[in-house]
Protein backbone atom coordinates (compact mmCIF):
# COMPACT_ATOMS: atom_id res chain seq x y z
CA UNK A 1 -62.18 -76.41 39.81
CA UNK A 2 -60.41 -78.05 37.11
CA UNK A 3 -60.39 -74.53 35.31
CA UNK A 4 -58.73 -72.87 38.11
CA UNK A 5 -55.96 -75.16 38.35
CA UNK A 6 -55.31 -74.86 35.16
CA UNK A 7 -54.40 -71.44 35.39
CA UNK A 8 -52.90 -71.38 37.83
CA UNK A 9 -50.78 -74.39 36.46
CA UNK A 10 -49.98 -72.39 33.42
CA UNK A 11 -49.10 -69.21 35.44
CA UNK A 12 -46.62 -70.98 37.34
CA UNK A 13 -45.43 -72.48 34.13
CA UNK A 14 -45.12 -69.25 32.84
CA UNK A 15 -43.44 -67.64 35.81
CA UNK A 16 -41.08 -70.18 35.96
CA UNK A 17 -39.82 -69.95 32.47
CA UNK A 18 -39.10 -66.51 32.49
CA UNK A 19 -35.91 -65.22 32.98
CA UNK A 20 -34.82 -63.11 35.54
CA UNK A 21 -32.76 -60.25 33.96
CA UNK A 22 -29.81 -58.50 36.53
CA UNK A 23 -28.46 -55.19 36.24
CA UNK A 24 -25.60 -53.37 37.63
CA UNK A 25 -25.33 -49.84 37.75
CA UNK A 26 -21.74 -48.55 38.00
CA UNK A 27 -18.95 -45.88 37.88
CA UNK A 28 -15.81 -45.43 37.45
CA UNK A 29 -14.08 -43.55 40.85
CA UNK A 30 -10.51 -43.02 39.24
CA UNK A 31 -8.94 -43.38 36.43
CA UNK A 32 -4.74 -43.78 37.30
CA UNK A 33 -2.27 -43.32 34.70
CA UNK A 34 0.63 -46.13 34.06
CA UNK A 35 4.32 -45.33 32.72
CA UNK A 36 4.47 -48.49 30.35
CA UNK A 37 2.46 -51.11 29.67
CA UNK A 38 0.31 -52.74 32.83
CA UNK A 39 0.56 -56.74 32.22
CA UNK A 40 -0.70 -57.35 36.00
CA UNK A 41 -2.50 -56.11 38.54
CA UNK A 42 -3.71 -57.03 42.43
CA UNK A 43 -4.85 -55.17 45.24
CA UNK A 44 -3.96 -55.54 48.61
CA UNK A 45 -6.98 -57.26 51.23
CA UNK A 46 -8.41 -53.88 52.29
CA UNK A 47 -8.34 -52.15 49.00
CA UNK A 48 -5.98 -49.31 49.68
CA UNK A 49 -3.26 -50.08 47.73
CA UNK A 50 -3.30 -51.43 43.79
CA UNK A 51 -0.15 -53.46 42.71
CA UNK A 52 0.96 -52.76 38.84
CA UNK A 53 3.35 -54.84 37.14
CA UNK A 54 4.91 -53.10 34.16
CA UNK A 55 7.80 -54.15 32.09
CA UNK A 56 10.77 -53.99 34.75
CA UNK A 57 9.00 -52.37 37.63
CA UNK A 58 6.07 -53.00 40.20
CA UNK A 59 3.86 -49.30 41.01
CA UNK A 60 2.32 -49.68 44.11
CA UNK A 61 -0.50 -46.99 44.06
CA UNK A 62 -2.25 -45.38 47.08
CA UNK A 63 -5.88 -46.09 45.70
CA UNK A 64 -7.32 -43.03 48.28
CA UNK A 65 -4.53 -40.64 46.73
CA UNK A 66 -4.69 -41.77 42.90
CA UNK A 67 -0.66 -41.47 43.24
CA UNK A 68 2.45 -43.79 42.87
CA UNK A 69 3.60 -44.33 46.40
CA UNK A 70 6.61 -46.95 45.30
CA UNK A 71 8.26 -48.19 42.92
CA UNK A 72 9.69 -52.00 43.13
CA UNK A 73 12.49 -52.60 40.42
CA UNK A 74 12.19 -56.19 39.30
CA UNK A 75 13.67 -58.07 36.16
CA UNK A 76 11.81 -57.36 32.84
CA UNK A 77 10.98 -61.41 32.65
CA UNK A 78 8.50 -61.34 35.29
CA UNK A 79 4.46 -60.84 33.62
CA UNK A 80 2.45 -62.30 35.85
CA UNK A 81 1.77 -60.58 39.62
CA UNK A 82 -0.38 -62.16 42.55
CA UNK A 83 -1.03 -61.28 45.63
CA UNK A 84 -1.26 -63.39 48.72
CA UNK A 85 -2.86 -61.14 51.63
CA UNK A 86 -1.62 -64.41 54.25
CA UNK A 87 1.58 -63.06 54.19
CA UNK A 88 0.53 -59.44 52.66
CA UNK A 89 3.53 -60.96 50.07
CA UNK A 90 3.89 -60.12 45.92
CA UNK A 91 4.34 -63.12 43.99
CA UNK A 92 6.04 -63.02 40.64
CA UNK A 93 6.26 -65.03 37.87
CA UNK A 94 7.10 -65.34 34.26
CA UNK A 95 6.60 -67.28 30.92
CA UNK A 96 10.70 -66.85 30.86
CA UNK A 97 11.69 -66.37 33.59
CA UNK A 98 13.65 -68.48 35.07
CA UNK A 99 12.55 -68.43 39.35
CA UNK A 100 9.21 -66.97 41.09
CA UNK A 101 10.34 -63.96 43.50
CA UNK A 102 8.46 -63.85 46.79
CA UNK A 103 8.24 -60.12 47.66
CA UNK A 104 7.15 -59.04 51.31
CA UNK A 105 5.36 -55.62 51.97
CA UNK A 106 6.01 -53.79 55.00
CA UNK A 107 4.38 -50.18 55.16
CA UNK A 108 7.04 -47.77 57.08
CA UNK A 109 5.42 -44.79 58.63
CA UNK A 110 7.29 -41.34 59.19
CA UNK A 111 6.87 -39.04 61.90
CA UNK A 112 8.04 -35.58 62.71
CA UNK A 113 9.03 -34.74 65.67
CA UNK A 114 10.33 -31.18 64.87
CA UNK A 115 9.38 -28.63 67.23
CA UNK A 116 8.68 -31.66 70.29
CA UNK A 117 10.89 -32.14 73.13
CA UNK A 118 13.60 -35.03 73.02
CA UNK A 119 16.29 -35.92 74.99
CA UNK A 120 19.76 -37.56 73.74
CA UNK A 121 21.66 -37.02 70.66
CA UNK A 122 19.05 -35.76 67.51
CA UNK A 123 20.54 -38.45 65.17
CA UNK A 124 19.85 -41.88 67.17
CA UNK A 125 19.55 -44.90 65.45
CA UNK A 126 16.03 -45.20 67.83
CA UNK A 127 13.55 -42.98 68.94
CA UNK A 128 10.66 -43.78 71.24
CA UNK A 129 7.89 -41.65 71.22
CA UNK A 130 6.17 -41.40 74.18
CA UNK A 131 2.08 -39.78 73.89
CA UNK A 132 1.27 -39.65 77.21
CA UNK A 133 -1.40 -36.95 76.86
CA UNK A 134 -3.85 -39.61 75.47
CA UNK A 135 -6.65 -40.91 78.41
């Protein structure tokens, strides 16, 4: 009896002293060129856009396109970037600079409506678009 707990004493002992080793297995999914040095980057809560502060200008890439989608001229001072996804907001910041610029993000969609019926004048400051085909 005392034999058998002894082993199994010193099989637990050894069990517990052992390390547990982790892996990761990875890939890289796109590689996106920068104009410039990158000193910051963020990404926006649902991972479709990647913020990239260079020396004078935030790139906002579309991550599913692997393309520039804007360009946000700021003042060369600014090096640091965060993002706050509260306010879906770029926060700016530098070791010289001399104020922290808030930046809100709106996405604007475009639609065309060439070849679909409209009535009133083709340049209004409005249109509604009505898609009443939809059940």
């Amino acid at each position: 009896m005392k034999k058998r707990f002894a082993a199994c004493a010193a099989l637990l002992a050894l069990s517990m002293s052992s390390s547990a080793q982790a892996a990761f297995e990875w890939k890289e999914t796109s590689s996106l060129p920068v104009e410039g040095q990158s000193l910051a980057t963020a990404t926006s809560a649902d991972g479709r856009w990647l913020y990239v502060l260079t020396h004078g200008e935030v790139l906002i890439y579309a991550l599913g396109e692997n393309r520039i989608e804007t360009r946000i001229p700021v003042d060369r001072a600014f090096d640091q970037l965060t993002y706050s996804p509260t306010t879906n907001s770029l926060i700016l910041s530098g070791k010289t600079a001399k104020v922290i610029r808030v930046v809100q993000l709106e996405q604007v969609h475009a639609f065309s409506y060439d070849g679909l019926a409209f009535q009133g004048p083709e340049n209004a400051p409005v249109t509604i678009a009505i898609f009443s085909d939809y059940q």
